[in-house]
C-alpha atoms as a PDB file:
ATOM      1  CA  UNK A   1       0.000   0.000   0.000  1.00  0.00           C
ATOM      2  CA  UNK A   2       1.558   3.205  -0.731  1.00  0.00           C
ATOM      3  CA  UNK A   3       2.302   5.352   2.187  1.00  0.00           C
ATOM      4  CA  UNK A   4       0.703   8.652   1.674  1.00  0.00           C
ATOM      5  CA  UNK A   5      -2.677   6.683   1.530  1.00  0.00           C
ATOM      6  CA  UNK A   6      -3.519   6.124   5.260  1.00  0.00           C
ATOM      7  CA  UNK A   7      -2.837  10.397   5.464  1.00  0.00           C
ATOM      8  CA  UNK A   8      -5.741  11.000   2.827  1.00  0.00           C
ATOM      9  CA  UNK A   9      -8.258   8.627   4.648  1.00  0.00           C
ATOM     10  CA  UNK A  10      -7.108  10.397   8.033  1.00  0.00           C
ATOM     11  CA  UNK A  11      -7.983  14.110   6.239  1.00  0.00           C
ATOM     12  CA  UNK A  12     -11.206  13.117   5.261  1.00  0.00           C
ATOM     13  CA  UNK A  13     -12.270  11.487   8.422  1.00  0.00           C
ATOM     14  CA  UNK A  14     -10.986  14.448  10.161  1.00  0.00           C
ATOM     15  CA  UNK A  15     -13.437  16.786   7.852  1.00  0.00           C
ATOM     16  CA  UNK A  16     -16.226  14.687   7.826  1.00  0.00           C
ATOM     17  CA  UNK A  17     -15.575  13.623  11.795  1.00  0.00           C
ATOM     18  CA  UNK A  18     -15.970  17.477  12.574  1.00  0.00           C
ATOM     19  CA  UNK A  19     -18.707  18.298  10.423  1.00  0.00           C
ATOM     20  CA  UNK A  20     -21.087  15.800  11.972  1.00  0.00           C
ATOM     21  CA  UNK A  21     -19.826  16.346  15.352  1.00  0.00           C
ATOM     22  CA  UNK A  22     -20.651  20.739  15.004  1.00  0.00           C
ATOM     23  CA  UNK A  23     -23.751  20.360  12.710  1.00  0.00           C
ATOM     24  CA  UNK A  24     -25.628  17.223  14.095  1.00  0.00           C
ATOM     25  CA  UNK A  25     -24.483  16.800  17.687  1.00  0.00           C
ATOM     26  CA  UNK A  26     -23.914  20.255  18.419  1.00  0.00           C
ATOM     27  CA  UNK A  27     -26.238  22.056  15.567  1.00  0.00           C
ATOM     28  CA  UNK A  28     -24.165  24.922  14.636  1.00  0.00           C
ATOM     29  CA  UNK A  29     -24.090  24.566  10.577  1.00  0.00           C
ATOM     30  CA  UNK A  30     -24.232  28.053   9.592  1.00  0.00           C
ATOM     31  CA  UNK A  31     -24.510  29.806  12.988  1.00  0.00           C
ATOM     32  CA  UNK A  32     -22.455  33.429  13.101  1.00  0.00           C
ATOM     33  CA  UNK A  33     -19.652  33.442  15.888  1.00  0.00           C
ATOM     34  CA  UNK A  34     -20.622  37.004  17.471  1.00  0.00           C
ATOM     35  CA  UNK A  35     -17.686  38.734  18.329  1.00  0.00           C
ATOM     36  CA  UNK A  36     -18.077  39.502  22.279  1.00  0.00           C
ATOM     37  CA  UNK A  37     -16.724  43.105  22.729  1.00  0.00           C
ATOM     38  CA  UNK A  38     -16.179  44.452  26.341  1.00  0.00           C
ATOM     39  CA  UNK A  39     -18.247  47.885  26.899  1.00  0.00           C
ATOM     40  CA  UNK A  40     -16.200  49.977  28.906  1.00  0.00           C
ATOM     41  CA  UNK A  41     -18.171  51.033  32.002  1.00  0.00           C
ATOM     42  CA  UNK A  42     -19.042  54.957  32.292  1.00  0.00           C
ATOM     43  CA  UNK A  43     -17.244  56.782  34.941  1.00  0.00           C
ATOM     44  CA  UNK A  44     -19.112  57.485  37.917  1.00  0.00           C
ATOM     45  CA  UNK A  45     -18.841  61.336  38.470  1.00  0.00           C
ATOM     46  CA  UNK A  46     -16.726  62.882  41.625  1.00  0.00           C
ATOM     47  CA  UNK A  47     -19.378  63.445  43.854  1.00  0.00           C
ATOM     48  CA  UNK A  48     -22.719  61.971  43.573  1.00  0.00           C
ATOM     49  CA  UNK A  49     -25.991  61.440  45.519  1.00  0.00           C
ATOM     50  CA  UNK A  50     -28.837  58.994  45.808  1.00  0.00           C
ATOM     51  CA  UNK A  51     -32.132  59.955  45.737  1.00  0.00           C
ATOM     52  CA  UNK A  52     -33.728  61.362  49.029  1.00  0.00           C
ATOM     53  CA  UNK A  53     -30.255  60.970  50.534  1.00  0.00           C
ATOM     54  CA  UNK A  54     -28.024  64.389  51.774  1.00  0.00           C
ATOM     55  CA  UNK A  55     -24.379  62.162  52.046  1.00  0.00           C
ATOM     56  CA  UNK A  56     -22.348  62.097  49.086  1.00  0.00           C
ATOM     57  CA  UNK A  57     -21.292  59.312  47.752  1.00  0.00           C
ATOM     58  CA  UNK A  58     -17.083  60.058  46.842  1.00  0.00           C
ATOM     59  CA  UNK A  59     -15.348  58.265  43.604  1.00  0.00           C
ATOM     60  CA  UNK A  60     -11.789  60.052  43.071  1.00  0.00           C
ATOM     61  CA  UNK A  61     -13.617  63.906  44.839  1.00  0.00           C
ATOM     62  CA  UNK A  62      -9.932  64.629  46.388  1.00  0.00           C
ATOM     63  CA  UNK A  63      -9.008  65.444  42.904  1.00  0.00           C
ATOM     64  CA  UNK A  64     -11.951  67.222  41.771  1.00  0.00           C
ATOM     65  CA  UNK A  65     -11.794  69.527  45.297  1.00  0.00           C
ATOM     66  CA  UNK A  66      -8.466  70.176  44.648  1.00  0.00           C
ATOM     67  CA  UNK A  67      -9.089  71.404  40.980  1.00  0.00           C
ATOM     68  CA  UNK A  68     -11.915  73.554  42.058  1.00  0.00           C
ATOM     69  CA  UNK A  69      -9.002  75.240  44.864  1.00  0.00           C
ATOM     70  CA  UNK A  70      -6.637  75.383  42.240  1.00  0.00           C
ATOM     71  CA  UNK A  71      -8.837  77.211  39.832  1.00  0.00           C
ATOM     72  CA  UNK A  72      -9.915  79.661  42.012  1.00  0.00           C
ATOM     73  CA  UNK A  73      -8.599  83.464  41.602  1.00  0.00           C
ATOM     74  CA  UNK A  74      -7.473  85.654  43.595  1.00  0.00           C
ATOM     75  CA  UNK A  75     -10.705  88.000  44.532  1.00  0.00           C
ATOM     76  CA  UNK A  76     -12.925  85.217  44.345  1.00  0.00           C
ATOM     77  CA  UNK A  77     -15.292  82.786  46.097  1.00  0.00           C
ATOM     78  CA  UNK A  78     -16.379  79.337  46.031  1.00  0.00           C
ATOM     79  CA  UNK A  79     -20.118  79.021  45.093  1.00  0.00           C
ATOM     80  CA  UNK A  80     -21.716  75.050  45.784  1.00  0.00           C
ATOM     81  CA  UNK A  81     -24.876  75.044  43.868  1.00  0.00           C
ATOM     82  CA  UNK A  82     -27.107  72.061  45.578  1.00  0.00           C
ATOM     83  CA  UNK A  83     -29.645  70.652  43.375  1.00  0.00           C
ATOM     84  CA  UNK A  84     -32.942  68.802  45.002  1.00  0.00           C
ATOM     85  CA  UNK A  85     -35.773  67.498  43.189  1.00  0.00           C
ATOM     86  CA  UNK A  86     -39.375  68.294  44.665  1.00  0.00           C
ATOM     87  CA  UNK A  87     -40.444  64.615  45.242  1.00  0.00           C
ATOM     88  CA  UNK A  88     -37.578  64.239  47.330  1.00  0.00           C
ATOM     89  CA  UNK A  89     -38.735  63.089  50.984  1.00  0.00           C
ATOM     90  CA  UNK A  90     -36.035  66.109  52.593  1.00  0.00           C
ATOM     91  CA  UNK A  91     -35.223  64.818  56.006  1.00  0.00           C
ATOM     92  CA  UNK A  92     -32.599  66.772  56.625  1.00  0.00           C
ATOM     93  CA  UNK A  93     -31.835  69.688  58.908  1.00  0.00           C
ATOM     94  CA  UNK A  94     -32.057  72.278  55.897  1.00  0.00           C
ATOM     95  CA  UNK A  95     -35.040  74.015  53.967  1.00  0.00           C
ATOM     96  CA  UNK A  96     -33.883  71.762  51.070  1.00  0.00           C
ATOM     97  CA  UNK A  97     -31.865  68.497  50.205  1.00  0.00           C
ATOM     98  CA  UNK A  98     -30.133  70.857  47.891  1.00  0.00           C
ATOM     99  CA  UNK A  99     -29.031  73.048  50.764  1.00  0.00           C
ATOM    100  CA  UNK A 100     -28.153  70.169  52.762  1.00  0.00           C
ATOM    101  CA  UNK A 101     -25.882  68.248  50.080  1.00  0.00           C
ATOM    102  CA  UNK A 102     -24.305  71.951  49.308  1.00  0.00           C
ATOM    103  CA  UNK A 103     -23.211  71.462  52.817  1.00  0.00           C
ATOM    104  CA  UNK A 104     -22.070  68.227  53.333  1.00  0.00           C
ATOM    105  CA  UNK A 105     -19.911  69.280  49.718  1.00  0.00           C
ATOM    106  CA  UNK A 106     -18.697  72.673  51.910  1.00  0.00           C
ATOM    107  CA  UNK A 107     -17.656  70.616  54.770  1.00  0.00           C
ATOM    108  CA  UNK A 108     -15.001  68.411  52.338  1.00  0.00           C
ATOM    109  CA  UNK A 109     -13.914  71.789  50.274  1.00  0.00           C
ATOM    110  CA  UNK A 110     -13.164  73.481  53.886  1.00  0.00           C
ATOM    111  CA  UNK A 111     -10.307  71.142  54.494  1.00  0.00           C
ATOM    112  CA  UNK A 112      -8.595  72.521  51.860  1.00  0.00           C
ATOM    113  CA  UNK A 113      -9.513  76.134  52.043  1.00  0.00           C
ATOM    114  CA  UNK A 114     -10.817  78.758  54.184  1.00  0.00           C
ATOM    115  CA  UNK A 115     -14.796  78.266  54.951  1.00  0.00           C
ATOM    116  CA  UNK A 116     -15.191  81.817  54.660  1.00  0.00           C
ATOM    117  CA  UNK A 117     -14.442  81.940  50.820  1.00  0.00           C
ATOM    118  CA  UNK A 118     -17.116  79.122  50.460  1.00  0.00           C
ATOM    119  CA  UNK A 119     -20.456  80.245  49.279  1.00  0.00           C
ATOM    120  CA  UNK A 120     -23.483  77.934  49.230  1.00  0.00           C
ATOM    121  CA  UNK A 121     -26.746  77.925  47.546  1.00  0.00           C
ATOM    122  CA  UNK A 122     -29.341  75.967  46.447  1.00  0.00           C
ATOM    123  CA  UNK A 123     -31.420  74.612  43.371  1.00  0.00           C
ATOM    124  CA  UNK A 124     -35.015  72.679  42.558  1.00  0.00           C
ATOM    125  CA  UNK A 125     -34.457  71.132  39.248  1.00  0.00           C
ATOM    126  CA  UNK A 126     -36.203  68.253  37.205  1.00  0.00           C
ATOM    127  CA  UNK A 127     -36.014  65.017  37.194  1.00  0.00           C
ATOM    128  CA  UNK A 128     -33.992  63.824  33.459  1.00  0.00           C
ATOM    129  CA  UNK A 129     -34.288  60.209  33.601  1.00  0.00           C
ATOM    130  CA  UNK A 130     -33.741  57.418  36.437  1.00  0.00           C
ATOM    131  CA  UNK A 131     -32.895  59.528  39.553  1.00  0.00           C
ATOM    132  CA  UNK A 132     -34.344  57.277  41.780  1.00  0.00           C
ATOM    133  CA  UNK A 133     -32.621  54.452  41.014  1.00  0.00           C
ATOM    134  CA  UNK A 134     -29.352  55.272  40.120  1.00  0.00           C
ATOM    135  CA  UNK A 135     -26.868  58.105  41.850  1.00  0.00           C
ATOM    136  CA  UNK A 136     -26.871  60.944  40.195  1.00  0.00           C
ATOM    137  CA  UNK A 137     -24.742  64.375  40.528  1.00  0.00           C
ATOM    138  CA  UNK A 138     -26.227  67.069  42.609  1.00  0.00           C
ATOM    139  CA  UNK A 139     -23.563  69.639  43.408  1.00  0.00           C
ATOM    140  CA  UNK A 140     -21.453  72.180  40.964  1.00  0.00           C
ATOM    141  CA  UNK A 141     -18.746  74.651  41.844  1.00  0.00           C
ATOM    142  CA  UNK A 142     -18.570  77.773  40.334  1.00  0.00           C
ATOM    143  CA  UNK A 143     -15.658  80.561  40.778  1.00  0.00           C
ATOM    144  CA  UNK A 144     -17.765  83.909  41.462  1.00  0.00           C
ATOM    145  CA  UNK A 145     -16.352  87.331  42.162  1.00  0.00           C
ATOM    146  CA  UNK A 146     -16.643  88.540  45.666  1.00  0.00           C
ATOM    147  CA  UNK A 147     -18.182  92.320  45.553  1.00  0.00           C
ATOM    148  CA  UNK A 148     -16.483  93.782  48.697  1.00  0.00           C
ATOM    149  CA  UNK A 149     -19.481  96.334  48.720  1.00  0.00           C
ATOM    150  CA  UNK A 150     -21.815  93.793  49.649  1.00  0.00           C
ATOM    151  CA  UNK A 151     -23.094  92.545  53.053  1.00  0.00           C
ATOM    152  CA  UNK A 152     -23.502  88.775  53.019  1.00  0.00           C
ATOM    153  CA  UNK A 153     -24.483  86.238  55.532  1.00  0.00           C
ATOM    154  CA  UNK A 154     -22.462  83.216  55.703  1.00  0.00           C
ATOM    155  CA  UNK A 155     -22.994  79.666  58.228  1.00  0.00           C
ATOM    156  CA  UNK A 156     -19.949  78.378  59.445  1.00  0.00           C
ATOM    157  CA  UNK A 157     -20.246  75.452  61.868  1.00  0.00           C
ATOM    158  CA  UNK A 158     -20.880  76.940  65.261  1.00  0.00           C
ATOM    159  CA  UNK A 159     -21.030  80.013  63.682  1.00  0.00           C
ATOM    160  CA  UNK A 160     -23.016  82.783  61.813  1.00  0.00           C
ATOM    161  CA  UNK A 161     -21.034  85.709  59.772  1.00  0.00           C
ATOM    162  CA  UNK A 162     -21.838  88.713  58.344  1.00  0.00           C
ATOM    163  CA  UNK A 163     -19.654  90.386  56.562  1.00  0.00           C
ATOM    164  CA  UNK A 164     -19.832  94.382  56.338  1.00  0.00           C
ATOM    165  CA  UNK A 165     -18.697  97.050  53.446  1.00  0.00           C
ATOM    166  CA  UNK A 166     -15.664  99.052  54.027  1.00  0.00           C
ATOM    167  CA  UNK A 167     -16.415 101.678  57.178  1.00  0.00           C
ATOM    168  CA  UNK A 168     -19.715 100.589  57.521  1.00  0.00           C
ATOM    169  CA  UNK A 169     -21.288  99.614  61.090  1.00  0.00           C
ATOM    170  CA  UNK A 170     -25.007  99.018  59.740  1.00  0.00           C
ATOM    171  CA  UNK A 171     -25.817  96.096  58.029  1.00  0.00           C
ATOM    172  CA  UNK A 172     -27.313  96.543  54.327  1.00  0.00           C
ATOM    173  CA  UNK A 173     -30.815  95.649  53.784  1.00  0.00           C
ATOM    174  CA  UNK A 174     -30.955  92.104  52.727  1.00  0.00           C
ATOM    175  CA  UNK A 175     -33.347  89.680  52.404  1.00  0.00           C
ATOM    176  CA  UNK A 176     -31.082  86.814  53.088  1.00  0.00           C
ATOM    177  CA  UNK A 177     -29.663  88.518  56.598  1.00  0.00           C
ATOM    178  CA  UNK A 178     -33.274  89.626  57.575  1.00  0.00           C
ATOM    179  CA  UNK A 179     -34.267  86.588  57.025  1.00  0.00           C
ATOM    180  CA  UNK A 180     -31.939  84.920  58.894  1.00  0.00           C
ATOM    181  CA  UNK A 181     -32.258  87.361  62.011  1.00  0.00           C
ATOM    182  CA  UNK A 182     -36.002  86.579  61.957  1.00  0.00           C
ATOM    183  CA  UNK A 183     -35.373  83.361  62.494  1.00  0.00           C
ATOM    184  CA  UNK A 184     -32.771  83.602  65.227  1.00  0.00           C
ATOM    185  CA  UNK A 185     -35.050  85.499  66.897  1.00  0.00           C
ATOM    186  CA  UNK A 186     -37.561  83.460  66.993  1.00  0.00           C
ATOM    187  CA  UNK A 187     -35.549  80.612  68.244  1.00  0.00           C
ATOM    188  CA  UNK A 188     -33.706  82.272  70.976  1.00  0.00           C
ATOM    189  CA  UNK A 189     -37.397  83.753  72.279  1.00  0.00           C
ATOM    190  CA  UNK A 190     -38.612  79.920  72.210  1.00  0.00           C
ATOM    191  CA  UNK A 191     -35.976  78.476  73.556  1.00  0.00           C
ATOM    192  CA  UNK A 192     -34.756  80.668  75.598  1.00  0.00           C
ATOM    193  CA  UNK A 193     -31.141  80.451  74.388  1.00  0.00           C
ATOM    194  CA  UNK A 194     -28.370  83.573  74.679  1.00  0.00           C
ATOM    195  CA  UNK A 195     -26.348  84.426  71.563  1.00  0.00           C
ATOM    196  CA  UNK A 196     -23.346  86.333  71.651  1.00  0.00           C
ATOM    197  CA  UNK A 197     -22.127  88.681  68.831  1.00  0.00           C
ATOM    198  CA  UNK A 198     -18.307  89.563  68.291  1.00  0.00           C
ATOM    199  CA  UNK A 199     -17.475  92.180  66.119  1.00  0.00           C
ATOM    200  CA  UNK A 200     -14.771  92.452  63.545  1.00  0.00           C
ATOM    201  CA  UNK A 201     -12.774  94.535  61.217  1.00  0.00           C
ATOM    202  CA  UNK A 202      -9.941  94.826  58.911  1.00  0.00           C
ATOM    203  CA  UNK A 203      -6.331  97.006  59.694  1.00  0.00           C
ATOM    204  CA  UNK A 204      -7.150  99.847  58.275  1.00  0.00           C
ATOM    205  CA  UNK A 205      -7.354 103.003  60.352  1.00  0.00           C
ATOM    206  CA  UNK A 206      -6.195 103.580  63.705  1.00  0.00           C
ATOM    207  CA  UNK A 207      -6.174 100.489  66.127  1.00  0.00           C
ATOM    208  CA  UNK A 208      -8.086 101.874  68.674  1.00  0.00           C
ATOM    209  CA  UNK A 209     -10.817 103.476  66.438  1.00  0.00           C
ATOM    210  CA  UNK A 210     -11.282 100.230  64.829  1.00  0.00           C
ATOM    211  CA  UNK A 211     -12.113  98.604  68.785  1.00  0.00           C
ATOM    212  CA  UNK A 212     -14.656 100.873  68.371  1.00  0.00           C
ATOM    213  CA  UNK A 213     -16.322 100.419  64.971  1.00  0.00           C
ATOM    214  CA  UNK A 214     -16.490  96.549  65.897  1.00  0.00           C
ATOM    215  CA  UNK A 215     -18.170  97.375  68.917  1.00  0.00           C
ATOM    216  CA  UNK A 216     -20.620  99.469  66.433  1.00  0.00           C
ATOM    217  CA  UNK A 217     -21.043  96.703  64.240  1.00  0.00           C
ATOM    218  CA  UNK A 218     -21.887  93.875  67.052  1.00  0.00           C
ATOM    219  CA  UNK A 219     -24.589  96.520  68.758  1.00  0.00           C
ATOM    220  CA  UNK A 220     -25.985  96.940  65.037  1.00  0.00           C
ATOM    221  CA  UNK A 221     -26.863  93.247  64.976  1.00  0.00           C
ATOM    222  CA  UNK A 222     -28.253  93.310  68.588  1.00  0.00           C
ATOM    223  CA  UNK A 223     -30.361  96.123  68.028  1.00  0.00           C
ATOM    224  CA  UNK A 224     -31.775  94.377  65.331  1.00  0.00           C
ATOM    225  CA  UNK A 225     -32.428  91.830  67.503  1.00  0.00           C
ATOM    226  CA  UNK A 226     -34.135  93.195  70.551  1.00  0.00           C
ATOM    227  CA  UNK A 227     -36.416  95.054  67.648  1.00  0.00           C
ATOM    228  CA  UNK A 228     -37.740  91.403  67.010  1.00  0.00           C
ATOM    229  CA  UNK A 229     -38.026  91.227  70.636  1.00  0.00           C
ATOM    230  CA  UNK A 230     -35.342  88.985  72.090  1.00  0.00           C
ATOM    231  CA  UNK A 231     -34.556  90.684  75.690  1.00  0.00           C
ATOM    232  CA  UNK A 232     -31.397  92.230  76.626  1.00  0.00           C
ATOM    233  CA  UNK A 233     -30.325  89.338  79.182  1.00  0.00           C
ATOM    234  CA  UNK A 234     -29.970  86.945  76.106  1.00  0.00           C
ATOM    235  CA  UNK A 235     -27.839  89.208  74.137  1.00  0.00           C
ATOM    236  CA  UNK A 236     -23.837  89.817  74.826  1.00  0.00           C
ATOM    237  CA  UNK A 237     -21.499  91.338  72.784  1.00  0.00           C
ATOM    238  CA  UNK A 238     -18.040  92.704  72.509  1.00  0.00           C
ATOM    239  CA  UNK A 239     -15.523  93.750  69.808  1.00  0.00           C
ATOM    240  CA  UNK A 240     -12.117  92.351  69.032  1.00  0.00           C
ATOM    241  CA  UNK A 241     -11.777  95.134  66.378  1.00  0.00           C
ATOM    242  CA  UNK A 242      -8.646  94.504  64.066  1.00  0.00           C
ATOM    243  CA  UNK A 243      -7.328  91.812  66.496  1.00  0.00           C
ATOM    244  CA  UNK A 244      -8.509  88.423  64.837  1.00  0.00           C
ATOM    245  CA  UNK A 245      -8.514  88.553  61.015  1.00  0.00           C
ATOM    246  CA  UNK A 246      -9.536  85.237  59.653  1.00  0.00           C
ATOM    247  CA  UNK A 247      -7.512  85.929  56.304  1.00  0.00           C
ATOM    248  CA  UNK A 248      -4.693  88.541  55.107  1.00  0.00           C
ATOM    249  CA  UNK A 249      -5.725  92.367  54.954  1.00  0.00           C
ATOM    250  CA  UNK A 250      -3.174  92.724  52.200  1.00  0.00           C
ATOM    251  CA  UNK A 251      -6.271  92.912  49.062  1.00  0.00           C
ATOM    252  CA  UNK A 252      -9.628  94.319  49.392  1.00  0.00           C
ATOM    253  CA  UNK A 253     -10.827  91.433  49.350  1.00  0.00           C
ATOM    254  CA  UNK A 254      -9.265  89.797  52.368  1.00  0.00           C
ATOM    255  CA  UNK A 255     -10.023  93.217  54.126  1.00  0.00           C
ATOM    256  CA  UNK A 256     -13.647  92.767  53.344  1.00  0.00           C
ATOM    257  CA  UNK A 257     -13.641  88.907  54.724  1.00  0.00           C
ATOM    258  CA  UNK A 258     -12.167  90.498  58.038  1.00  0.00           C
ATOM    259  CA  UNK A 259     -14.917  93.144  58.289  1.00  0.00           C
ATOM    260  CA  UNK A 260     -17.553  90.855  60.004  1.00  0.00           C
ATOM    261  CA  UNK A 261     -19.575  90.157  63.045  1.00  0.00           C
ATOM    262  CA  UNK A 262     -19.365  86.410  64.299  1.00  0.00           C
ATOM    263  CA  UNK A 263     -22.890  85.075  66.122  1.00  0.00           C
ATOM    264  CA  UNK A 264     -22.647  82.129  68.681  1.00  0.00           C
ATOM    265  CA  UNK A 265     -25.848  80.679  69.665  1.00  0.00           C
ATOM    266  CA  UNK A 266     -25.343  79.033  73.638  1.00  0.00           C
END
């Protein structure tokens, strides 16, 4: 028998061995072989919230808190915008969950920076898709020029501040401050707490004249207190005039910071 005969037989058995064996055992004559590609997954932003819920939830935020300090110029603020949806069941501390995740955002930035240059405000917006199922992104920073004409109110932990324009012992007219000293009011006449007022100001001027403006600028806020009727024997204040700047009085802008009056509640 010639030799190369046995190889031929052992081809075609191979050929016809694997042809029954994929298209009647297995039944896969003239199936497509689907390529399987991997989907990369979508990065889940910095920060991100879940719905109802006022903790973040953090994937890589040290970077993005750091880029938002980086980026920020000199005569400028910080501004959180807090988002909230109005179904959300808000059982928070806060008017809003938008206000309350702002916060819990200000609380991680003020690590890195001073609180004081951290501005916080809130938004209702609409639902886009599947909020309530999946974590979605709630906060946004925003680099906003601080107008050192402007009174502003400010929480800070144990703390309220106002901040004053240059010279100026009278608080501007503001919604946002009036607001917020008719509700102090109200809670230190029902709960019968104290409060006590410091006042502040920058270096300019004479030392002892500015003792006196921050005394001017603490009685300012209590007088606008008693007038909403909280008695005088819950109400103490003092100045430390130029003593206690919380930044550098070297721009107007870190002059304008210093101008303030600090409010403990007891």
């Amino acid at each position: 028998m010639r030799p190369w005969i046995p190889i031929v037989v052992f081809l075609i058995y191979s050929v016809f061995g694997t042809r029954y064996y994929v298209c009647t055992i297995k039944q896969m004559c003239g199936s497509k072989v689907e390529a399987v590609v991997d989907t990369p997954k979508e990065k889940a932003a910095p920060i991100t919230f879940k719905w109802s819920e006022e903790t973040p939830i953090l994937n890589d935020a040290d970077a993005k808190l750091q880029e938002v300090v980086d980026n920020l110029g000199e005569g400028q603020v910080v501004q959180i915008t807090g988002r909230y949806f109005a179904d959300e069941d808000n059982t928070s501390d806060y008017q809003n969950l938008g206000q309350a995740r702002a916060e819990q955002v200000k609380s991680l930035l003020s690590e890195r920076m001073e609180p004081q240059n951290i501005r916080v405000v809130s938004e209702e917006v609409t639902p886009e898709g599947d909020e309530q199922t999946k974590p979605f992104e709630a906060v946004s920073f925003e680099a906003v020029n601080l107008d050192v004409n402007k009174a502003e109110v400010l929480k800070m932990g144990d703390k309220v501040v106002i901040l004053f324009p240059n010279g100026s012992s009278e608080k501007e007219h503001n919604e946002t401050i009036d607001n917020y000293l008719d509700q102090l009011a109200k809670d230190l006449i029902a709960n019968n707490k104290s409060v006590l007022i410091v006042g502040h100001t920058d270096m300019v001027g004479d030392a002892k004249a500015n003792k006196k403006l921050g005394l001017k600028r603490a009685k300012a806020i209590r007088r606008q207190l008693r007038n909403r009727g909280v008695s005088r024997e819950q109400i103490e204040y003092k100045s430390m005039g130029e003593e206690d700047p919380v930044v550098s009085n070297d721009s107007p802008y870190g002059r304008h910071q210093n101008r303030r009056v600090e409010i403990f509640i007891k």
